[in-house]
N, C-alpha and C. Protein backbone atom coordinates (compact mmCIF):
# COMPACT_ATOMS: atom_id res chain seq x y z
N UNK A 1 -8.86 -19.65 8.81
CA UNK A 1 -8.08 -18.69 8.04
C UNK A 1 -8.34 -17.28 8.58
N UNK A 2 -7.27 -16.24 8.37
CA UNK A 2 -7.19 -15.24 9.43
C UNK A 2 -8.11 -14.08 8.17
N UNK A 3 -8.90 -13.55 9.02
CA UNK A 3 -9.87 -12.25 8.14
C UNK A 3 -9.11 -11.38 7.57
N UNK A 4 -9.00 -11.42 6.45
CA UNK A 4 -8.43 -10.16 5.30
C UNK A 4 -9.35 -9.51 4.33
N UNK A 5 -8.93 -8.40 3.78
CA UNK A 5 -9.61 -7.89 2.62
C UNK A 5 -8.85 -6.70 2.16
N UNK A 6 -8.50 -6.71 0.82
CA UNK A 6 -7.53 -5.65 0.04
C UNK A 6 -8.81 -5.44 -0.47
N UNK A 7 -9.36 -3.95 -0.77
CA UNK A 7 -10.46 -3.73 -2.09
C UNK A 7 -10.24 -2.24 -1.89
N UNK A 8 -10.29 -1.93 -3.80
CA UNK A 8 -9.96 -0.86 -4.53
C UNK A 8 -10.82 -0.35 -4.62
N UNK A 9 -10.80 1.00 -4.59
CA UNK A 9 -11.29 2.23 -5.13
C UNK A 9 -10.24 3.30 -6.08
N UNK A 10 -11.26 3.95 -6.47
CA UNK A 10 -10.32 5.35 -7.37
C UNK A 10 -10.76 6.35 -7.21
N UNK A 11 -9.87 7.18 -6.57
CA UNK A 11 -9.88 8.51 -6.52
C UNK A 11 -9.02 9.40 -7.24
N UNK A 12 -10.14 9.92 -8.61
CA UNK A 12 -9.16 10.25 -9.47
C UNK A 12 -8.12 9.93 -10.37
N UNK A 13 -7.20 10.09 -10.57
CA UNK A 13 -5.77 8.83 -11.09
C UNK A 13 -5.12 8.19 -10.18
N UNK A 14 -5.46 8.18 -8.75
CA UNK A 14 -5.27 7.44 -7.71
C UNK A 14 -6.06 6.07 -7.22
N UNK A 15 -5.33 5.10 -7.44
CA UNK A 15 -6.00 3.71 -7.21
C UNK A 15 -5.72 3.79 -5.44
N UNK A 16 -7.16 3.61 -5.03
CA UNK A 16 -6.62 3.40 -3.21
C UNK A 16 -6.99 1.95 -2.47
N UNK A 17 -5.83 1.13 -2.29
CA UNK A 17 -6.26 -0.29 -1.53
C UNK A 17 -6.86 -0.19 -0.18
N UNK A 18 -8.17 -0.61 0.37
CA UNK A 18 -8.01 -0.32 1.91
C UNK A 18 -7.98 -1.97 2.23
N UNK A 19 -7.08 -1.80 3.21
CA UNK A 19 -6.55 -3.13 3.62
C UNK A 19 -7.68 -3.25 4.77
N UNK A 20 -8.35 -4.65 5.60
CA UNK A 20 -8.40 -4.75 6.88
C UNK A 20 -7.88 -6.02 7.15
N UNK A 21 -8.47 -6.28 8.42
CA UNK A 21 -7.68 -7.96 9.11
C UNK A 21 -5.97 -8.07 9.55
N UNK A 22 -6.19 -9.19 8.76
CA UNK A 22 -4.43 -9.98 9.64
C UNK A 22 -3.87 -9.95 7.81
N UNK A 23 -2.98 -9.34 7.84
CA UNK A 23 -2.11 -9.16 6.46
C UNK A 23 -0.60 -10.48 6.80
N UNK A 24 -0.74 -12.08 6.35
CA UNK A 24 0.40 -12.86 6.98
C UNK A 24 0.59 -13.95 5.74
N UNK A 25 0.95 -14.69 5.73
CA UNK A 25 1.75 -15.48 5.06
C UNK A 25 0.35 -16.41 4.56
N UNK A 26 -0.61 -16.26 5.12
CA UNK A 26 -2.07 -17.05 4.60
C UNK A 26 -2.75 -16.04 3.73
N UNK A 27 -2.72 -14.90 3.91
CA UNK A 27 -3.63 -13.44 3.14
C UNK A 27 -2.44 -13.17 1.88
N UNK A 28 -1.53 -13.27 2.22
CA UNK A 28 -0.61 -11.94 1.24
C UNK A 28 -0.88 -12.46 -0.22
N UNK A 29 -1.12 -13.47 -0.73
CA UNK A 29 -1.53 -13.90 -2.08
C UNK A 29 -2.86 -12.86 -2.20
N UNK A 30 -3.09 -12.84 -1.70
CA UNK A 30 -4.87 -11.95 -2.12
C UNK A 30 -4.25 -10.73 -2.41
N UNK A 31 -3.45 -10.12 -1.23
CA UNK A 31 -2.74 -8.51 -1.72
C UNK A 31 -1.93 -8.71 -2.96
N UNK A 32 -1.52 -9.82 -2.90
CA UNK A 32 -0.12 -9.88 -4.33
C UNK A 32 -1.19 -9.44 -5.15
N UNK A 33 -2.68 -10.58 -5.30
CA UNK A 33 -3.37 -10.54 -6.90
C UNK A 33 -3.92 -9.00 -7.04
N UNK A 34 -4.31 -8.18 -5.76
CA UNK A 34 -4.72 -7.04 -5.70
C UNK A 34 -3.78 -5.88 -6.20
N UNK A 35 -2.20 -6.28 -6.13
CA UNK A 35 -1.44 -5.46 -6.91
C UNK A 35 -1.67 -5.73 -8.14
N UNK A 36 -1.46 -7.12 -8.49
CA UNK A 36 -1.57 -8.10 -9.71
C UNK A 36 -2.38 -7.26 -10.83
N UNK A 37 -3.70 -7.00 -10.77
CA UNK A 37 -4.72 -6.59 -10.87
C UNK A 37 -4.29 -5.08 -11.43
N UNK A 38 -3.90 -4.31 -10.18
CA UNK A 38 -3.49 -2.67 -10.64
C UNK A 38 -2.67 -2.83 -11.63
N UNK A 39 -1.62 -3.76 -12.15
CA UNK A 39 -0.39 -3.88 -12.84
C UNK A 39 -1.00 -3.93 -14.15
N UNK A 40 -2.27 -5.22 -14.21
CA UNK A 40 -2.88 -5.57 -15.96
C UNK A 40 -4.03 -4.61 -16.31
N UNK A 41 -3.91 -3.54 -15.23
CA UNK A 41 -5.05 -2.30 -15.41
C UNK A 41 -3.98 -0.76 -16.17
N UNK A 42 -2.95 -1.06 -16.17
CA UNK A 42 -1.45 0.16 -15.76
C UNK A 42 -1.91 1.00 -15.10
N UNK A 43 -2.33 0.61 -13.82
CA UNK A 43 -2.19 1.71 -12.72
C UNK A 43 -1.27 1.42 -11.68
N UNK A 44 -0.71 2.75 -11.98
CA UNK A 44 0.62 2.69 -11.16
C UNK A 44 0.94 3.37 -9.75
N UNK A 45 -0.04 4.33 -9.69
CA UNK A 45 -0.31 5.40 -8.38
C UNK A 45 -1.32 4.86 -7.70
N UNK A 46 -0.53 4.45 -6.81
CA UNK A 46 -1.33 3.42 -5.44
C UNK A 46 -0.86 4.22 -3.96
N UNK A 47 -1.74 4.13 -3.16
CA UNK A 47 -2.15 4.70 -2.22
C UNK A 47 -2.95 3.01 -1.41
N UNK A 48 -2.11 3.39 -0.18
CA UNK A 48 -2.68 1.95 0.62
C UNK A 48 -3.54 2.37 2.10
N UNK A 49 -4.21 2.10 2.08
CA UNK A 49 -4.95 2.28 3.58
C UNK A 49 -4.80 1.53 4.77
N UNK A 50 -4.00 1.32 5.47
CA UNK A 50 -3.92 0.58 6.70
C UNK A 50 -4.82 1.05 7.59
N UNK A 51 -6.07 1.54 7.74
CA UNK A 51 -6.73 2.03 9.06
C UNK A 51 -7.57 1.40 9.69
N UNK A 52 -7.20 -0.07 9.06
CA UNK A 52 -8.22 -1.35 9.26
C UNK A 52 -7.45 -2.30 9.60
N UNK A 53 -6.44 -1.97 9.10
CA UNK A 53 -5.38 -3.45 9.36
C UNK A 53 -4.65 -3.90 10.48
N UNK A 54 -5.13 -4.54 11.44
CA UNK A 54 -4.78 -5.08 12.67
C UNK A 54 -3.32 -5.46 12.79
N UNK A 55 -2.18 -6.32 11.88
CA UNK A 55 -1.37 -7.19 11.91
C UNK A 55 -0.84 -6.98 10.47
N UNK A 56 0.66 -7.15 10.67
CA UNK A 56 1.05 -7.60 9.34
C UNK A 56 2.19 -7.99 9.46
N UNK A 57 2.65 -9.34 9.12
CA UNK A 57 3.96 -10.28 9.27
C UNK A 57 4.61 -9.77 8.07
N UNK A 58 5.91 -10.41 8.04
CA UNK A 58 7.45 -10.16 6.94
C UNK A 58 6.64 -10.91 5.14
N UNK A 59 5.89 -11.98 5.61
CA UNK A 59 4.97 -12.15 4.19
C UNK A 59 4.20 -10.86 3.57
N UNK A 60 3.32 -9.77 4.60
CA UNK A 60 2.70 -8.59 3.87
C UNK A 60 3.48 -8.24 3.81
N UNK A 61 4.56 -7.91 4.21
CA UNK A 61 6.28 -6.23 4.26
C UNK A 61 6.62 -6.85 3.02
N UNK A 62 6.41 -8.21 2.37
CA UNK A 62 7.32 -8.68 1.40
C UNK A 62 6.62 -8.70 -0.30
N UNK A 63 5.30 -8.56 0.22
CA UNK A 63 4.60 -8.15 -1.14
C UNK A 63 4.85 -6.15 -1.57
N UNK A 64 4.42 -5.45 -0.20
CA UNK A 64 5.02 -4.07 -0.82
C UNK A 64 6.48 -4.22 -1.46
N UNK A 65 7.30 -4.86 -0.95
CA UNK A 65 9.23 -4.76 -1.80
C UNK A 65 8.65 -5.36 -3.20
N UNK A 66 7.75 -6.63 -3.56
CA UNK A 66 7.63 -7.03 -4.29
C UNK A 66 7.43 -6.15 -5.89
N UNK A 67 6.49 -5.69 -5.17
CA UNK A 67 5.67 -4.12 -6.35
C UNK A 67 6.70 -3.10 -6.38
N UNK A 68 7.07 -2.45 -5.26
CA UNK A 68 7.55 -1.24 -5.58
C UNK A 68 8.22 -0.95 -7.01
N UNK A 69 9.31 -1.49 -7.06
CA UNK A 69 9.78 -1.07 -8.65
C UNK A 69 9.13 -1.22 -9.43
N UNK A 70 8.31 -2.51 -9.33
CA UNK A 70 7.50 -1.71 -10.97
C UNK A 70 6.92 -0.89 -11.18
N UNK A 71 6.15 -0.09 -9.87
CA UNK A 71 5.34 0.99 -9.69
C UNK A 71 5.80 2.20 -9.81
N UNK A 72 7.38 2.27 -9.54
CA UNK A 72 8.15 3.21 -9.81
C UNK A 72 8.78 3.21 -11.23
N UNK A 73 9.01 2.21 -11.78
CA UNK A 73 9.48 2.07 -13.13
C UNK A 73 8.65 2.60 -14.17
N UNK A 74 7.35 2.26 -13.47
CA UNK A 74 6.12 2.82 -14.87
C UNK A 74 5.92 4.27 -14.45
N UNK A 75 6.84 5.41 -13.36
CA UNK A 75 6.11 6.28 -13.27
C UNK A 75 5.10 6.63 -12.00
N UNK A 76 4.85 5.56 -11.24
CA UNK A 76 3.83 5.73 -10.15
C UNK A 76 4.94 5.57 -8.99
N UNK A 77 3.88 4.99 -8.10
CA UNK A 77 4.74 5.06 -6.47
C UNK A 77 3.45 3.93 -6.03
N UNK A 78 3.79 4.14 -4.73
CA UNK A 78 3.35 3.34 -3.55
C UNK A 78 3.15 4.40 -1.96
N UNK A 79 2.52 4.69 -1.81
CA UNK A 79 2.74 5.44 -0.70
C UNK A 79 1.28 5.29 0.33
N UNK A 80 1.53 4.97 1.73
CA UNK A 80 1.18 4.19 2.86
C UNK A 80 0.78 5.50 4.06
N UNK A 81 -0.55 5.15 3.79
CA UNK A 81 -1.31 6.03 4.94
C UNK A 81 -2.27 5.56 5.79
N UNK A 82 -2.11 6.10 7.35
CA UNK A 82 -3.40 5.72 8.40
C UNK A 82 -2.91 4.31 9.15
N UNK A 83 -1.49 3.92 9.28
CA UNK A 83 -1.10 2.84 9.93
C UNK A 83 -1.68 3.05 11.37
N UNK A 84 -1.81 2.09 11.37
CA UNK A 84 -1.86 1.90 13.37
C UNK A 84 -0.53 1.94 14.04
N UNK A 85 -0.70 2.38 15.38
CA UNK A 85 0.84 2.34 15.93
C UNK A 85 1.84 0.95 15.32
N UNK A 86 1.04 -0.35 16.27
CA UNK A 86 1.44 -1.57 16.13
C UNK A 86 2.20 -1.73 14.49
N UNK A 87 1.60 -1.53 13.65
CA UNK A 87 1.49 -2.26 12.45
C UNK A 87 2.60 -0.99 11.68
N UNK A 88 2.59 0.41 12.11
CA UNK A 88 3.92 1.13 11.85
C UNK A 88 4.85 0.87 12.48
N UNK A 89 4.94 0.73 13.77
CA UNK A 89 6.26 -0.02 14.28
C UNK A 89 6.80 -1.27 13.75
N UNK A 90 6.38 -1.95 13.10
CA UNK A 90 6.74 -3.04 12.20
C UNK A 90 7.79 -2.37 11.04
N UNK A 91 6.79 -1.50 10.33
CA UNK A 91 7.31 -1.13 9.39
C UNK A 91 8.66 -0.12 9.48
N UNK A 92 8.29 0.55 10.82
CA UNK A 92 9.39 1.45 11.12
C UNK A 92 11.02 0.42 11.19
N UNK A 93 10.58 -0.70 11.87
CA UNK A 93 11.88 -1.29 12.73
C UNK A 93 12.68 -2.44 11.67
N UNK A 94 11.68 -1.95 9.79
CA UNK A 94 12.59 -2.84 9.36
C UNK A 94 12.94 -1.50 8.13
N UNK A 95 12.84 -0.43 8.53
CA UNK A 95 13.02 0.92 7.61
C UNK A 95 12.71 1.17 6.95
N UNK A 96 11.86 0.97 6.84
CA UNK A 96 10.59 1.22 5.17
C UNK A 96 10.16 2.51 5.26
N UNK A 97 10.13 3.31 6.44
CA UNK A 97 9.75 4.83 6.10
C UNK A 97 11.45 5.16 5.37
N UNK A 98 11.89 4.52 5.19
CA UNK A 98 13.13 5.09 3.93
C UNK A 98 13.24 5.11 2.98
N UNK A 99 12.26 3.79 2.64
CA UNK A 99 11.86 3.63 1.46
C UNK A 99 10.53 3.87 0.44
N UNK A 100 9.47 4.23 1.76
CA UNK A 100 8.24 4.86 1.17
C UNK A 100 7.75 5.86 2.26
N UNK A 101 6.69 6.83 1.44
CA UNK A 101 6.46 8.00 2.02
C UNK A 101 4.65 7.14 2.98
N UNK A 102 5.01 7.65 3.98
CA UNK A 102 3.91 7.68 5.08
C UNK A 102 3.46 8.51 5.19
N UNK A 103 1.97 8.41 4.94
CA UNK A 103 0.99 9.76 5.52
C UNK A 103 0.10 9.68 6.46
N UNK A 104 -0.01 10.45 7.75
CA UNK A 104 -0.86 10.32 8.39
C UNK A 104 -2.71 9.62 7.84
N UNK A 105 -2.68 10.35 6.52
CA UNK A 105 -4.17 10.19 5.93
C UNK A 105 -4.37 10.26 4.69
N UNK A 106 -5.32 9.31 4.22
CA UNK A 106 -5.03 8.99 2.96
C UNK A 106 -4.81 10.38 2.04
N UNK A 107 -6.16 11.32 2.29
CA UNK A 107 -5.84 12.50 1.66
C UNK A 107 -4.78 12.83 1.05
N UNK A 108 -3.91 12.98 1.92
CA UNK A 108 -2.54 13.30 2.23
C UNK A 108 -1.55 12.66 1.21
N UNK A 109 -1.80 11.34 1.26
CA UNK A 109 -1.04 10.69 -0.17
C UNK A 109 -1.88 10.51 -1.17
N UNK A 110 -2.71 11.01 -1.39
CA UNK A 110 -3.26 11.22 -2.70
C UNK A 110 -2.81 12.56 -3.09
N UNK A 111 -2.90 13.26 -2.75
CA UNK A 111 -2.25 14.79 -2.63
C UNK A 111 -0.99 15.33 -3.08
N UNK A 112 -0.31 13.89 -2.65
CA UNK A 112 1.53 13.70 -2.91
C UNK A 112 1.28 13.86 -3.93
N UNK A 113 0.52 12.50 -4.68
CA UNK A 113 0.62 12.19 -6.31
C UNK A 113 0.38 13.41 -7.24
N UNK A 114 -0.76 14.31 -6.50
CA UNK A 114 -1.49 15.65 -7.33
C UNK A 114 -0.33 16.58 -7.53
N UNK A 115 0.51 16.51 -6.33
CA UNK A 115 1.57 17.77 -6.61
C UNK A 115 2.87 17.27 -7.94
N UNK A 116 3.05 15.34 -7.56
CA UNK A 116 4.10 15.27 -8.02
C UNK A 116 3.54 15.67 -9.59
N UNK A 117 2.44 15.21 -9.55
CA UNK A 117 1.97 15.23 -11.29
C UNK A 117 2.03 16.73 -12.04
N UNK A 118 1.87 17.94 -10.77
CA UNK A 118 1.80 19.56 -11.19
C UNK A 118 3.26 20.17 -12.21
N UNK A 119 4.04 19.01 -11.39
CA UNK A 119 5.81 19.77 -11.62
C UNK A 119 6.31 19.35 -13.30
């Protein structure tokens, strides 16, 4: 079985996943329960760390579509920082920077959340 690991931290009212390994059609149940988890907690402001994550097939791309609305429905987001080239070109070539905000660093999308929460 291919090496994964989703595990949470909080920074602040920001829940942050750092992903590592192979994110594929054998792992993505672990990320589902790791959203799973933020959902029966109501945390809705998630922040994901790819700066570990080697790989990720149409099974991981299909758990982020999975969450998004509810994360947006309750008020939060989803927003994706520290990709590797490889593993953003994935994401780029099926248009998901259209659909979520990319940050170079996590900072950075934790930061989003601080401003959106100011307005």
């Amino acid at each position: 079985m291919a090496e994964f690991n989703a595990g949470i931290t909080e920074t602040g009212n920001v829940q942050v996943i750092e992903l590592s390994g192979f994110l594929d059609a054998h792992t993505a149940p672990r990320l589902e329960n790791t959203f799973n988890e933020l959902l029966t907690r109501q945390q809705y402001r998630v922040v994901v760390n790819f700066r570990n994550l080697k790989y990720i097939s149409s099974a991981g791309l299909g758990v982020f579509m999975a969450f998004i609305e509810t994360m947006r429905g309750n008020g939060g987001d989803i927003k994706l920082t520290e990709m590797q080239p490889n593993v953003y070109n994935i994401f780029d070539l099926l248009g998901f920077p259209l659909l979520y905000e990319i940050f170079p660093t996590q900072q950075e999308g934790i930061q989003k959340f601080n401003q959106s929460s100011e307005k």
